[in-house]
Protein backbone atom coordinates (compact mmCIF):
# COMPACT_ATOMS: atom_id res chain seq x y z
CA UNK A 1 102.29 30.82 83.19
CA UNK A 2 101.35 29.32 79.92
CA UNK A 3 102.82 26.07 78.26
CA UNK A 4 104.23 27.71 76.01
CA UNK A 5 106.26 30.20 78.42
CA UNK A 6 107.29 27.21 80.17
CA UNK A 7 108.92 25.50 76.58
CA UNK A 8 110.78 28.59 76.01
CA UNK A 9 111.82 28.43 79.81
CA UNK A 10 112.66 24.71 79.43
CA UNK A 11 114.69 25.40 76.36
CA UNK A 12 116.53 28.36 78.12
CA UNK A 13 115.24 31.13 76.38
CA UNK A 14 112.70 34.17 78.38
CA UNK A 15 109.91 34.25 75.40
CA UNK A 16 110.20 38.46 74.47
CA UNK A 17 106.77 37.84 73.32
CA UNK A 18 104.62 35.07 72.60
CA UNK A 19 102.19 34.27 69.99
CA UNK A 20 99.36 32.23 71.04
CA UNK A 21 97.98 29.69 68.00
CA UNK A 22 96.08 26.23 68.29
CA UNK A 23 98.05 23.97 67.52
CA UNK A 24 99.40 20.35 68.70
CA UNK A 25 101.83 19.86 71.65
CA UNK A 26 104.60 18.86 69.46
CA UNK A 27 104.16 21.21 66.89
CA UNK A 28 104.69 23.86 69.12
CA UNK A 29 107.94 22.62 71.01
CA UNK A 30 109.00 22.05 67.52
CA UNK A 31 108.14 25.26 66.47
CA UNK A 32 109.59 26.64 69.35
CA UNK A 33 112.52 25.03 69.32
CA UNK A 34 112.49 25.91 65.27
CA UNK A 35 112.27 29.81 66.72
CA UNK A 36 115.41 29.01 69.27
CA UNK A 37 117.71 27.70 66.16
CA UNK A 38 117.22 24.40 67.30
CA UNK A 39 115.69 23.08 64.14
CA UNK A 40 117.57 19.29 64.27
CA UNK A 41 116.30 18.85 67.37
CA UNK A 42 112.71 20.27 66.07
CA UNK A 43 112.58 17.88 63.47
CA UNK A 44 111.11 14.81 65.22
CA UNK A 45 108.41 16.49 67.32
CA UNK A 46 107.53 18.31 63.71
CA UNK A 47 107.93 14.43 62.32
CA UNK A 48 105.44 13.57 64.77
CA UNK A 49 102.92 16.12 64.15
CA UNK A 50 102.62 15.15 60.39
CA UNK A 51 102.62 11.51 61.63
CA UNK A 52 99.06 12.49 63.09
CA UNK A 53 97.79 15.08 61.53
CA UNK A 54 98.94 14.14 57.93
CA UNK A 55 96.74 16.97 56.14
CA UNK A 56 98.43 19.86 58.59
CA UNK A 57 99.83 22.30 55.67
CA UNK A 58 101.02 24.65 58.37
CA UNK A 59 102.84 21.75 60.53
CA UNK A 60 104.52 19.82 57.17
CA UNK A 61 106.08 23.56 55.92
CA UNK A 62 107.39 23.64 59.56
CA UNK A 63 108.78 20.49 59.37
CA UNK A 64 110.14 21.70 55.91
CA UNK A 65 111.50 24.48 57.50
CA UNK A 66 113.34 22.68 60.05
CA UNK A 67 114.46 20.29 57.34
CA UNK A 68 115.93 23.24 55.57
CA UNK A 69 117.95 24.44 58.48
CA UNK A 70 118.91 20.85 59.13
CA UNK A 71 120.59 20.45 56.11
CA UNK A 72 118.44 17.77 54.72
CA UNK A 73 117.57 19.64 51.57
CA UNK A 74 115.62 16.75 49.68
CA UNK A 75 113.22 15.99 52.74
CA UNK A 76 112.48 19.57 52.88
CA UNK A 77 111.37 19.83 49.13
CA UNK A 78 109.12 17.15 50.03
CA UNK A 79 107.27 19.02 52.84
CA UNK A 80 107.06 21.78 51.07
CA UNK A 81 105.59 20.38 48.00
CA UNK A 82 103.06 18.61 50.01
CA UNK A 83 102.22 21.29 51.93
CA UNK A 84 101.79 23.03 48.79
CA UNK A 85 99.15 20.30 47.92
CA UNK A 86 97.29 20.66 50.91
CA UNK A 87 97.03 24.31 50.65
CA UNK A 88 95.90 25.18 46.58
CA UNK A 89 96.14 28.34 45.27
């Protein structure tokens, strides 16, 4: 069984399908958790990711994302836009 199987299992969901990508540890609980409409609880693993990977595009609009569904409007604006940066064009 794959890690990522077992974060769906963990977070009490059977994974109908699941997409396989490269991507950090916590970026993909958080996006997982994101997928499960957990995003508050999403939002420090994604917090985390940026922490260490500052130029991840694709992990800050997560984080926006979760933001978004969080209700913290502002802070999502902010991922977004630097996403945005990161990713020109």
């Amino acid at each position: 069984m794959s890690w990522k199987h077992r974060i769906f299992r963990l977070l009490g969901k059977e994974p109908e399908a699941v997409v396989v990508s490269f991507c950090s540890g916590p970026e993909a609980l958080g996006h997982a958790m994101v997928e499960l409409g957990r995003s508050a609880e999403a939002v420090p693993f994604l917090q985390r990711t940026v922490a260490l990977q500052p130029a991840n595009a694709d992990g800050r609009e997560l984080l926006g994302v979760a933001l978004f569904q969080a209700g913290q409007f502002a802070a999502a604006v902010e991922e977004f836009a630097a996403a945005s940066r990161l990713r020109p064009g």
